[in-house]
PDB file of N, CA and C in Angstrom:
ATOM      1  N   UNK A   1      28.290 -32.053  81.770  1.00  0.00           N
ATOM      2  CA  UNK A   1      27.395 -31.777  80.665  1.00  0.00           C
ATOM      3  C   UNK A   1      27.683 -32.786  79.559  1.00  0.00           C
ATOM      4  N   UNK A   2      26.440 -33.385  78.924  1.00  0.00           N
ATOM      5  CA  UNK A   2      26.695 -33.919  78.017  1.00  0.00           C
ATOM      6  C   UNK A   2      26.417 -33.650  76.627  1.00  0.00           C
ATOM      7  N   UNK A   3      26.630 -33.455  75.487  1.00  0.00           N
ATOM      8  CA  UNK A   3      26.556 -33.539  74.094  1.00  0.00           C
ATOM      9  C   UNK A   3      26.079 -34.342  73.029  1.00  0.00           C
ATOM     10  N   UNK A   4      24.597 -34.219  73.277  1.00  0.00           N
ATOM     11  CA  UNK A   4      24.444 -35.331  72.029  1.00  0.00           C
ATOM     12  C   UNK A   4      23.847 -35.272  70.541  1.00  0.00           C
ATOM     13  N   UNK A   5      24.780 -35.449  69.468  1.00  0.00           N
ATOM     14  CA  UNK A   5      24.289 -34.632  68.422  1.00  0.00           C
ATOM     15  C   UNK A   5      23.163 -35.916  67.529  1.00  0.00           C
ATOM     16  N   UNK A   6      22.094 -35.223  66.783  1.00  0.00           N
ATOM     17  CA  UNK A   6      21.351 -36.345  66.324  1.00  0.00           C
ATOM     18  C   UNK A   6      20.883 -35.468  64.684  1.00  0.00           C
ATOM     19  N   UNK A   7      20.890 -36.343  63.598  1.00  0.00           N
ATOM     20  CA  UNK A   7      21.124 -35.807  62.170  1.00  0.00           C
ATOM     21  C   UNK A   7      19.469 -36.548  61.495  1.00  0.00           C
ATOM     22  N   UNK A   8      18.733 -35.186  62.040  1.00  0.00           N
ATOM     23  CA  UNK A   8      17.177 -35.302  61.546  1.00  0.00           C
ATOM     24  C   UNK A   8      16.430 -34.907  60.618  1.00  0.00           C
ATOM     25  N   UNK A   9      16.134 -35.726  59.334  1.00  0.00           N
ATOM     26  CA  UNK A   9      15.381 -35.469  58.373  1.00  0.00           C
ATOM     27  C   UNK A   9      14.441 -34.608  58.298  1.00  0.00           C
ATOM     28  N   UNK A  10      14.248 -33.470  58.663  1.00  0.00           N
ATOM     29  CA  UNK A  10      13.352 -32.351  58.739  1.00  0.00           C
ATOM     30  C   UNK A  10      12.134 -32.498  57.885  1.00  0.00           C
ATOM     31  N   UNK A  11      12.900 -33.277  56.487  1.00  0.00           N
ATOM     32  CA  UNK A  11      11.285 -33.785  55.638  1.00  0.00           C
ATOM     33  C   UNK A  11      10.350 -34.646  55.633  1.00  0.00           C
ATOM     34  N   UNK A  12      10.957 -35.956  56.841  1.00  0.00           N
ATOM     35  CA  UNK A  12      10.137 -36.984  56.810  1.00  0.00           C
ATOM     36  C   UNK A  12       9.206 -36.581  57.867  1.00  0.00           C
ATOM     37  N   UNK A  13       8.290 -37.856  57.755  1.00  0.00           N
ATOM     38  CA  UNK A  13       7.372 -37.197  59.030  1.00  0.00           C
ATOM     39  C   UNK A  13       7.545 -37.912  60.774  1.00  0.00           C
ATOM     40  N   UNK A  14       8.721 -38.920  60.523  1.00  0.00           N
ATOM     41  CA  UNK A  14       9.492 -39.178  61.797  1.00  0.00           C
ATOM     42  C   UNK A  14      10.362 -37.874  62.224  1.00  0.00           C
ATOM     43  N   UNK A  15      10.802 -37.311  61.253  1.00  0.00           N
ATOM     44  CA  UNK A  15      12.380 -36.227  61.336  1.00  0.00           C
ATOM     45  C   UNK A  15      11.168 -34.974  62.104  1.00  0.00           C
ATOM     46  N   UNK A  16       9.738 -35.187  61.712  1.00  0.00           N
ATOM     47  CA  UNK A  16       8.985 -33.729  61.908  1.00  0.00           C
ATOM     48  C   UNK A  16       8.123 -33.991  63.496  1.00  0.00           C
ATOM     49  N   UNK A  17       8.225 -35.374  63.802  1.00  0.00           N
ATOM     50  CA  UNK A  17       7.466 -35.673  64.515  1.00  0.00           C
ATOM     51  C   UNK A  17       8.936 -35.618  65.948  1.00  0.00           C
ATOM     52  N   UNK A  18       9.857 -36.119  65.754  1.00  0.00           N
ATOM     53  CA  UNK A  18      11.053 -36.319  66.930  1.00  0.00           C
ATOM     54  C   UNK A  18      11.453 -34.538  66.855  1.00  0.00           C
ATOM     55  N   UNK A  19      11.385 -33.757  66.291  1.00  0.00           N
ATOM     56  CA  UNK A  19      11.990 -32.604  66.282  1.00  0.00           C
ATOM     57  C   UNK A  19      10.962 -31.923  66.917  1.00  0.00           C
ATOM     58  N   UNK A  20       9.345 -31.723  66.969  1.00  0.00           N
ATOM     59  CA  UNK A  20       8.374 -31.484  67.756  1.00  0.00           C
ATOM     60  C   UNK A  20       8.612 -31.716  68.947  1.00  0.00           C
ATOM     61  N   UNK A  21       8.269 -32.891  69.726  1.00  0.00           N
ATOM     62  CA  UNK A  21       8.614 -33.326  70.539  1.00  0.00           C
ATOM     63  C   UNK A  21       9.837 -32.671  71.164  1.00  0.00           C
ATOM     64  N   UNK A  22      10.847 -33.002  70.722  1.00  0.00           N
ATOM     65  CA  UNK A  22      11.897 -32.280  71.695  1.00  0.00           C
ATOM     66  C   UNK A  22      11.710 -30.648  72.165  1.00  0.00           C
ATOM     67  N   UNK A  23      11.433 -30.377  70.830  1.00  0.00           N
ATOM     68  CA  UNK A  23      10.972 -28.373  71.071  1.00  0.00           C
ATOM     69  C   UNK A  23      10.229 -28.264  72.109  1.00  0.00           C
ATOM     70  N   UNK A  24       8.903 -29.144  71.990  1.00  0.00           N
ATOM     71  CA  UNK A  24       8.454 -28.978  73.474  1.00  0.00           C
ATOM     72  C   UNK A  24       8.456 -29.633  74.511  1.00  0.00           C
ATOM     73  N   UNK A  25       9.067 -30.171  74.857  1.00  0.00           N
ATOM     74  CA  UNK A  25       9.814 -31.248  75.978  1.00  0.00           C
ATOM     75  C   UNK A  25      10.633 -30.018  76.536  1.00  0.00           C
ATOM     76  N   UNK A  26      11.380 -28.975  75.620  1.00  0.00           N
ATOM     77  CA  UNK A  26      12.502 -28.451  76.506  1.00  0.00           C
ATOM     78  C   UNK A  26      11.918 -26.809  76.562  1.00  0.00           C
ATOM     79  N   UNK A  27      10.742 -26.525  76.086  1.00  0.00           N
ATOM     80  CA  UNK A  27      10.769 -25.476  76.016  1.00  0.00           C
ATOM     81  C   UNK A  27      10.551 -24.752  77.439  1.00  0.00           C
ATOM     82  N   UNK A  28      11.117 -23.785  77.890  1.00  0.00           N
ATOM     83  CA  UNK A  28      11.208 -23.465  79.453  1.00  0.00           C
ATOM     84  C   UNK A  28      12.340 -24.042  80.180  1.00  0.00           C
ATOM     85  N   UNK A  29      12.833 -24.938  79.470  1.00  0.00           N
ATOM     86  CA  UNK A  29      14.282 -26.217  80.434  1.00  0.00           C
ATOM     87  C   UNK A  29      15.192 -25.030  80.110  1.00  0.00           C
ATOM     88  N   UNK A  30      16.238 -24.744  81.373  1.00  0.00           N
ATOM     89  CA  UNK A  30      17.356 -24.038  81.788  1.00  0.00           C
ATOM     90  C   UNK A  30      18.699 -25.041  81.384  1.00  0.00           C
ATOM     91  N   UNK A  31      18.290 -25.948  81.611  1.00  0.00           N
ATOM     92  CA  UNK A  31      19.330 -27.206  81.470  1.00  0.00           C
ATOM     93  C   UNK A  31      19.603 -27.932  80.235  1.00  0.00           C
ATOM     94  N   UNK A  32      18.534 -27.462  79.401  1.00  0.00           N
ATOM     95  CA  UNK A  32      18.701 -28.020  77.731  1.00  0.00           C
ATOM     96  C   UNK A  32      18.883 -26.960  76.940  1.00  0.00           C
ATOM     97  N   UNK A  33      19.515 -27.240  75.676  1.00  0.00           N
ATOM     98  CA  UNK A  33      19.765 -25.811  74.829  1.00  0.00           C
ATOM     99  C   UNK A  33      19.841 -26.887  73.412  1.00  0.00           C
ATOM    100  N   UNK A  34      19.199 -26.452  72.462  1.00  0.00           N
ATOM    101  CA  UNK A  34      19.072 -26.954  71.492  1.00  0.00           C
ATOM    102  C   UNK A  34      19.571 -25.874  69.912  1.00  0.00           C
ATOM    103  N   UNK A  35      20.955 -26.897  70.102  1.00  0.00           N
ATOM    104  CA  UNK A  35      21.648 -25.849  68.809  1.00  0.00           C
ATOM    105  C   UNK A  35      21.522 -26.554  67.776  1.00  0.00           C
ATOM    106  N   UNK A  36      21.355 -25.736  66.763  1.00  0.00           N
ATOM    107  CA  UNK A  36      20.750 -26.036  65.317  1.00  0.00           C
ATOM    108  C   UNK A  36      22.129 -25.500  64.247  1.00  0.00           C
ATOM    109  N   UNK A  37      22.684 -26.558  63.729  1.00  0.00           N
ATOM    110  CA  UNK A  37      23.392 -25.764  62.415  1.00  0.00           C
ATOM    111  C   UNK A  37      23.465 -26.843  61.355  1.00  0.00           C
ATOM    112  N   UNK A  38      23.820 -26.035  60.320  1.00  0.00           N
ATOM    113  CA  UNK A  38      23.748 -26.467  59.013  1.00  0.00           C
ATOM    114  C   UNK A  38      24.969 -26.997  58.221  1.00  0.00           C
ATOM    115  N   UNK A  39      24.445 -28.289  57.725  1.00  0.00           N
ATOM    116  CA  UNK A  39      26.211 -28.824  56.966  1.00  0.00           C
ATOM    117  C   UNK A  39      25.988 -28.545  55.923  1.00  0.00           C
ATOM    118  N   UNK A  40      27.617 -28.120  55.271  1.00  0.00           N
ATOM    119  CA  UNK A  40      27.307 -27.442  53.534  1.00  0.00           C
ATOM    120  C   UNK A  40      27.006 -28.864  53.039  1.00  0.00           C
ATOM    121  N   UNK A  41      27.198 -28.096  51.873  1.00  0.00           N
ATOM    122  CA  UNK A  41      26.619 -29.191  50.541  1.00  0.00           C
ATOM    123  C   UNK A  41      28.092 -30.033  50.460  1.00  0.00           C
ATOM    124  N   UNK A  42      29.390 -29.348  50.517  1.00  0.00           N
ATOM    125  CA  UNK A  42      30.620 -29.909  49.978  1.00  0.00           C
ATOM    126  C   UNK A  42      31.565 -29.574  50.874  1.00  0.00           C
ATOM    127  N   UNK A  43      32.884 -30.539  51.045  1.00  0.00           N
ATOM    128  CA  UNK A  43      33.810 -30.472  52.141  1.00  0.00           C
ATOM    129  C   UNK A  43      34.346 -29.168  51.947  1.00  0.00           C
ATOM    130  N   UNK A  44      35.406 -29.241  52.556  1.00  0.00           N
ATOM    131  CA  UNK A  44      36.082 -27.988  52.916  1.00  0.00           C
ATOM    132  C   UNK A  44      37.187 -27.024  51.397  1.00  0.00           C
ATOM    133  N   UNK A  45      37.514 -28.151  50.853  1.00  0.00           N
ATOM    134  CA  UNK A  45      38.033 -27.846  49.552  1.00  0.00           C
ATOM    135  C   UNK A  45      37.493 -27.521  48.380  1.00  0.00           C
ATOM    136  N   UNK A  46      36.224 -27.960  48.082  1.00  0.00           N
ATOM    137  CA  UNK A  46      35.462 -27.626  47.082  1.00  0.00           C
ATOM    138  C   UNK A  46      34.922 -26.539  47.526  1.00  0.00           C
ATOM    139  N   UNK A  47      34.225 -26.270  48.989  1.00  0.00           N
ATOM    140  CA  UNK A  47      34.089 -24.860  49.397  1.00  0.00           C
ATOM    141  C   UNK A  47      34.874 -23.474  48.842  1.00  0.00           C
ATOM    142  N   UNK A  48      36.214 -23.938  48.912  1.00  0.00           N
ATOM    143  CA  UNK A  48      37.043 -22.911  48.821  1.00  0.00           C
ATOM    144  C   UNK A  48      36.964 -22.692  47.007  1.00  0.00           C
ATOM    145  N   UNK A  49      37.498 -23.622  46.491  1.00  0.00           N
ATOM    146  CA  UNK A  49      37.161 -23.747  45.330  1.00  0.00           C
ATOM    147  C   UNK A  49      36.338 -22.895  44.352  1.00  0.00           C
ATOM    148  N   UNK A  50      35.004 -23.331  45.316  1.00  0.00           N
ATOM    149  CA  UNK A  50      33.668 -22.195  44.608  1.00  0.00           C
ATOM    150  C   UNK A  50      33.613 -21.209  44.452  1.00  0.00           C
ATOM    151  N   UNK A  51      34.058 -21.118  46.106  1.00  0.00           N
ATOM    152  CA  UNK A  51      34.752 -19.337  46.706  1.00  0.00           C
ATOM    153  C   UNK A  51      35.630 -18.322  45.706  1.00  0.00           C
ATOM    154  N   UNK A  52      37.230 -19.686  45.123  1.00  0.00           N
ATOM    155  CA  UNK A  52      37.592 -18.634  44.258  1.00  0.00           C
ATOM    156  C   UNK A  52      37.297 -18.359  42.848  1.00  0.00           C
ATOM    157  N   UNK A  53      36.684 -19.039  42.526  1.00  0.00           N
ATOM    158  CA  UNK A  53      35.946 -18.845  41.274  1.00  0.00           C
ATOM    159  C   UNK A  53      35.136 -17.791  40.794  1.00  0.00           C
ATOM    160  N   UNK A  54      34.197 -17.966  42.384  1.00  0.00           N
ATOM    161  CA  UNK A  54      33.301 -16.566  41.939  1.00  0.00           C
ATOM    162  C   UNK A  54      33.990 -15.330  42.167  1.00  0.00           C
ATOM    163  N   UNK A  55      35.222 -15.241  42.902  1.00  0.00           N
ATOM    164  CA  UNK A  55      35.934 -14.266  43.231  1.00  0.00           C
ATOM    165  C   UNK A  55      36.999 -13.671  41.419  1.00  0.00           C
ATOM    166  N   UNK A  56      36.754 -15.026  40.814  1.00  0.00           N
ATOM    167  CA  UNK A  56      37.530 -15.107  39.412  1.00  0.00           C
ATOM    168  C   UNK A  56      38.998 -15.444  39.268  1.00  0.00           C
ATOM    169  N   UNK A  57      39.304 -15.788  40.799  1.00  0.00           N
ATOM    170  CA  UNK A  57      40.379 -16.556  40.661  1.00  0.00           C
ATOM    171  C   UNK A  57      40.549 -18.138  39.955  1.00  0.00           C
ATOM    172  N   UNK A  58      41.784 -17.785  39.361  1.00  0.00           N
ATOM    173  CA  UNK A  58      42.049 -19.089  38.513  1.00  0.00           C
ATOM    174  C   UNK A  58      41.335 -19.377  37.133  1.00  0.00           C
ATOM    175  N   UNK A  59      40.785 -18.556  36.668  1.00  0.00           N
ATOM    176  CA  UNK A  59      40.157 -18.819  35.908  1.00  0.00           C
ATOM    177  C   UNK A  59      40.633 -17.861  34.624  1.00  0.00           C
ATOM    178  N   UNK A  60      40.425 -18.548  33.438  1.00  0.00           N
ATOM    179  CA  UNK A  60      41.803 -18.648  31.969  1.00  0.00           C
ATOM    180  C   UNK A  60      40.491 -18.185  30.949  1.00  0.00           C
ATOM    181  N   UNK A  61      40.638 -17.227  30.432  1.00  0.00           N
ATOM    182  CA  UNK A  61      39.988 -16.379  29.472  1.00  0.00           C
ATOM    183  C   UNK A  61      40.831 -16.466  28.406  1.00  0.00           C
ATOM    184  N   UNK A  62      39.958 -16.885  27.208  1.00  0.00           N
ATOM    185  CA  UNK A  62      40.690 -17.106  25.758  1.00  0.00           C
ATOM    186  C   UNK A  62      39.794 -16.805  24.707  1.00  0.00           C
ATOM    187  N   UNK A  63      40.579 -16.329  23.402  1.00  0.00           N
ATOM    188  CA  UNK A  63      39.751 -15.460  22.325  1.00  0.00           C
ATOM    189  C   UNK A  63      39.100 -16.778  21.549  1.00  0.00           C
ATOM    190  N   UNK A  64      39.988 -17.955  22.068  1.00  0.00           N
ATOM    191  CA  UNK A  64      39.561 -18.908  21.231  1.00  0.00           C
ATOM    192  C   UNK A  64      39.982 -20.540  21.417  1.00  0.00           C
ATOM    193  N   UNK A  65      39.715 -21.770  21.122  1.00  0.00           N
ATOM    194  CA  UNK A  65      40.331 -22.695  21.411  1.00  0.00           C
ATOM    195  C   UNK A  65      42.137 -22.438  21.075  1.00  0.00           C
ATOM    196  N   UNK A  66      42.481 -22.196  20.318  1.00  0.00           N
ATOM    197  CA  UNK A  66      43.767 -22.143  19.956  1.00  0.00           C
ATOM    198  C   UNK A  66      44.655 -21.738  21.068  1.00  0.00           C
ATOM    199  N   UNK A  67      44.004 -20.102  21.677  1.00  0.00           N
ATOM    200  CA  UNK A  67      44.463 -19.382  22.211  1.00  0.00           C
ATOM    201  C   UNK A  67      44.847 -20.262  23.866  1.00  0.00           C
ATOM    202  N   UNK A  68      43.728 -20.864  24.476  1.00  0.00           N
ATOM    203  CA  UNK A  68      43.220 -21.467  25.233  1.00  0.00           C
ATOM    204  C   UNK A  68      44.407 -22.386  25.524  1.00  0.00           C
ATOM    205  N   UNK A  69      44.806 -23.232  24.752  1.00  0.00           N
ATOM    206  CA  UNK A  69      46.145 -24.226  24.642  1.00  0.00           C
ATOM    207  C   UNK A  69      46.982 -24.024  24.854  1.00  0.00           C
ATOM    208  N   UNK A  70      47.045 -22.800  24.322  1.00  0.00           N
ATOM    209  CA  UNK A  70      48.787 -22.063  24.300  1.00  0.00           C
ATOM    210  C   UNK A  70      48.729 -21.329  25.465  1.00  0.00           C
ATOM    211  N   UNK A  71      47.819 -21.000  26.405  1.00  0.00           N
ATOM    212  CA  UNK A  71      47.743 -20.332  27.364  1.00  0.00           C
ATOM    213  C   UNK A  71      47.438 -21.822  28.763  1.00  0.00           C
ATOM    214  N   UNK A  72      47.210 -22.526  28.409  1.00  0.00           N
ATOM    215  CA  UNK A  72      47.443 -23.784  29.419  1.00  0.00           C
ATOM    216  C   UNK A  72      48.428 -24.533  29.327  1.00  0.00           C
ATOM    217  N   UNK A  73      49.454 -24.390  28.181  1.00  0.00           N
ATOM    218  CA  UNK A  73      50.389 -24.876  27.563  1.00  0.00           C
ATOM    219  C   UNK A  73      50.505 -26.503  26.974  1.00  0.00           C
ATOM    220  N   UNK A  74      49.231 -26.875  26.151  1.00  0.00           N
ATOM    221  CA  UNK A  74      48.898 -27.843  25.836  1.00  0.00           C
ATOM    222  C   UNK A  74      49.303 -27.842  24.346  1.00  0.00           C
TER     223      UNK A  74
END
């Protein structure tokens, strides 16, 4: 079996026209399988990142700039 991955502009009208085509070229094929997934926006670290943020990790609550300093120890 072989694997061949191909990274298609879904908006152009080559990306809409080669992605047609294949759908029905294989539709009914036992022997083709056409997997579809999605790359994030950002690697693996900024992922996490986002993750703990919205979770409210890491993140420094202050009454005020002053406070803010002395609590980052600046």
């Amino acid at each position: 079996m072989t694997t061949i991955t191909f990274k298609i502009n879904e908006k152009s009208t080559a990306g809409k026209a080669f992605l047609n085509f294949i759908k029905t070229f294989v539709v009914g094929e036992k022997g083709v399988e056409i997997i579809e997934t999605e790359e994030t926006r950002y690697n693996a670290e900024t992922e996490k990142v986002i993750a703990d943020i919205q979770k409210g990790k890491g993140i420094n609550k202050a009454k005020n700039s002053a406070d803010l300093f002395k609590k980052l120890g600046i």
